[in-house]
Protein backbone atom coordinates (compact mmCIF):
# COMPACT_ATOMS: atom_id res chain seq x y z
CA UNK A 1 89.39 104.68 88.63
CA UNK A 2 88.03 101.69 91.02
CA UNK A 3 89.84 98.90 89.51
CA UNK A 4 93.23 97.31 88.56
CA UNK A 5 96.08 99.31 86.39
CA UNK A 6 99.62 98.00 84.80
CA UNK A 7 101.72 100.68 86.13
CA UNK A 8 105.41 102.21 84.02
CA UNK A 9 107.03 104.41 86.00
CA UNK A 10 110.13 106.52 85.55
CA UNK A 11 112.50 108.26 88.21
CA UNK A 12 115.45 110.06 86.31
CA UNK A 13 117.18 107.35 84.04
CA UNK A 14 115.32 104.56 86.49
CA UNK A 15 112.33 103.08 85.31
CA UNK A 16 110.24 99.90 86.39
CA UNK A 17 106.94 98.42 86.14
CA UNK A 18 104.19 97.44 88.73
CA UNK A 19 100.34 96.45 89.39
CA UNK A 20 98.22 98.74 92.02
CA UNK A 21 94.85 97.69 93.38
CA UNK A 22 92.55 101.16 92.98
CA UNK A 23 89.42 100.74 95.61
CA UNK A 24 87.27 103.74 97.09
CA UNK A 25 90.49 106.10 97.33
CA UNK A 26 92.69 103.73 98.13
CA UNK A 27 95.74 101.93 96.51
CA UNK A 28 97.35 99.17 96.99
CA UNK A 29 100.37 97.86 94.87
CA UNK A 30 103.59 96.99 94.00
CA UNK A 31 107.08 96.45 91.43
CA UNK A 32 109.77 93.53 92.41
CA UNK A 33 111.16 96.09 94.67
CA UNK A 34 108.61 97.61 96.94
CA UNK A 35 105.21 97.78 97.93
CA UNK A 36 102.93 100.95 97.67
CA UNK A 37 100.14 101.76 99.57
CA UNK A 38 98.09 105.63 99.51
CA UNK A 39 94.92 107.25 98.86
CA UNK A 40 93.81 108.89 95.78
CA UNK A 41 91.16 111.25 95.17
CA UNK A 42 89.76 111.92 91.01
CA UNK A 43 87.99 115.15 90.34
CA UNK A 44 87.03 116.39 86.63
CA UNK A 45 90.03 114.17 84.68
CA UNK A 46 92.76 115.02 87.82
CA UNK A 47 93.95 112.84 89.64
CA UNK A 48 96.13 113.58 93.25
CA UNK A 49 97.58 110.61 95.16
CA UNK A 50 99.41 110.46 98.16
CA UNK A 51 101.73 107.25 98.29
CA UNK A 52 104.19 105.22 100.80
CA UNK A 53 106.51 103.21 98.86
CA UNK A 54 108.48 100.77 100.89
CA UNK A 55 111.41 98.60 99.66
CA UNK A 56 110.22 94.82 99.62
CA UNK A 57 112.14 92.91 101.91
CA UNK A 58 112.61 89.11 101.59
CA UNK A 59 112.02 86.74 104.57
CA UNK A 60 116.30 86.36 105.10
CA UNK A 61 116.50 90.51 105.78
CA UNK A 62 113.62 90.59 108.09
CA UNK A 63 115.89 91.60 110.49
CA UNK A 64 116.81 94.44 107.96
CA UNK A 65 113.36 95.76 107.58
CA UNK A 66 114.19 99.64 108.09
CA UNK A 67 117.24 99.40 105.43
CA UNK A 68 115.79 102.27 103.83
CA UNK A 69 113.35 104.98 104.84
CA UNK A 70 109.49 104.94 102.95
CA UNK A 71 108.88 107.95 100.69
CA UNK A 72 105.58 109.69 100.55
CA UNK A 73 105.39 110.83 97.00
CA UNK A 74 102.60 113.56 96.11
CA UNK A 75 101.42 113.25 92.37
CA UNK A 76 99.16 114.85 90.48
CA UNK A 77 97.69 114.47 86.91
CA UNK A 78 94.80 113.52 84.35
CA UNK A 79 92.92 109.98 83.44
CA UNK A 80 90.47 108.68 81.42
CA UNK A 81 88.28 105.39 81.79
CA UNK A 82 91.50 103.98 80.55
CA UNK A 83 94.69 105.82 81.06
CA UNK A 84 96.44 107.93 83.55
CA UNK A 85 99.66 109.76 83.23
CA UNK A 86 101.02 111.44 86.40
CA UNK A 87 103.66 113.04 88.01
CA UNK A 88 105.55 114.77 91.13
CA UNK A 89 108.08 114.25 93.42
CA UNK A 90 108.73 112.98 97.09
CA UNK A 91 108.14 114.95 100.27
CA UNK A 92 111.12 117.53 100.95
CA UNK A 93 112.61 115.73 97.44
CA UNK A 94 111.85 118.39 94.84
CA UNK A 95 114.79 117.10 92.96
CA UNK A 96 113.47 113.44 92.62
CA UNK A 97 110.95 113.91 89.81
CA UNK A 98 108.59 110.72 89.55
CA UNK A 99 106.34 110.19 86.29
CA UNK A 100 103.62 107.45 86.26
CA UNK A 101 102.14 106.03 83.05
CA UNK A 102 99.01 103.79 84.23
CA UNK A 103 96.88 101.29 82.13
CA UNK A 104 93.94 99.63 83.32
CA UNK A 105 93.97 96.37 83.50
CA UNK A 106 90.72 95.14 81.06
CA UNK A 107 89.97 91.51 82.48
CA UNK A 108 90.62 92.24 85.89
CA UNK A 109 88.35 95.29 85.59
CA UNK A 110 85.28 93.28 84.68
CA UNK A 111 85.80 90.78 87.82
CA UNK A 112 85.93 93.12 89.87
């Protein structure tokens, strides 16, 4: 899964889209809103990721970092060469249900 991928991502009736950064188990990313960082480990088509996601805070709320607390989501699913659909929920947020459609990102994929 080394590589880049167009994330689409829905939370309830939220939805957004992002670009993560896929390197020897770790990620790297981000939407307009937040930044991501995690691990990831690929085993026989599954996929299980562990990721911080952090509201993105401008240079003018510096001082406002903290404004929210991170959540460590926990996902779990299947890819391809290609694809990668995925889903789960926050720590201690069973009731937030997160699903991740991924795409990899052809061009980038051959630079890298």
């Amino acid at each position: 899964m080394d590589g880049y991928w167009l994330t689409h991502f829905h939370v309830g009736d939220r939805h957004g889209e992002g670009i993560v950064m896929m390197r020897a188990g770790e990620l790297l990313g981000g939407d307009l809103e937040h930044v991501w960082s995690g691990t990831w480990e690929e085993e026989e088509g599954r996929v299980y990721a562990r990721i911080r996601i952090v509201p993105f805070v401008s240079r003018a709320e510096e001082e406002l970092m903290a404004r929210e607390m991170p959540l460590i989501l926990t996902l779990t699913g299947t890819c391809t060469e290609d694809t990668a659909r995925l889903e789960g929920h926050p720590d201690a947020r069973e009731e937030l249900h997160y699903r991740v459609e991924m795409r990899r990102c052809r061009s980038m994929h051959a630079a890298a």
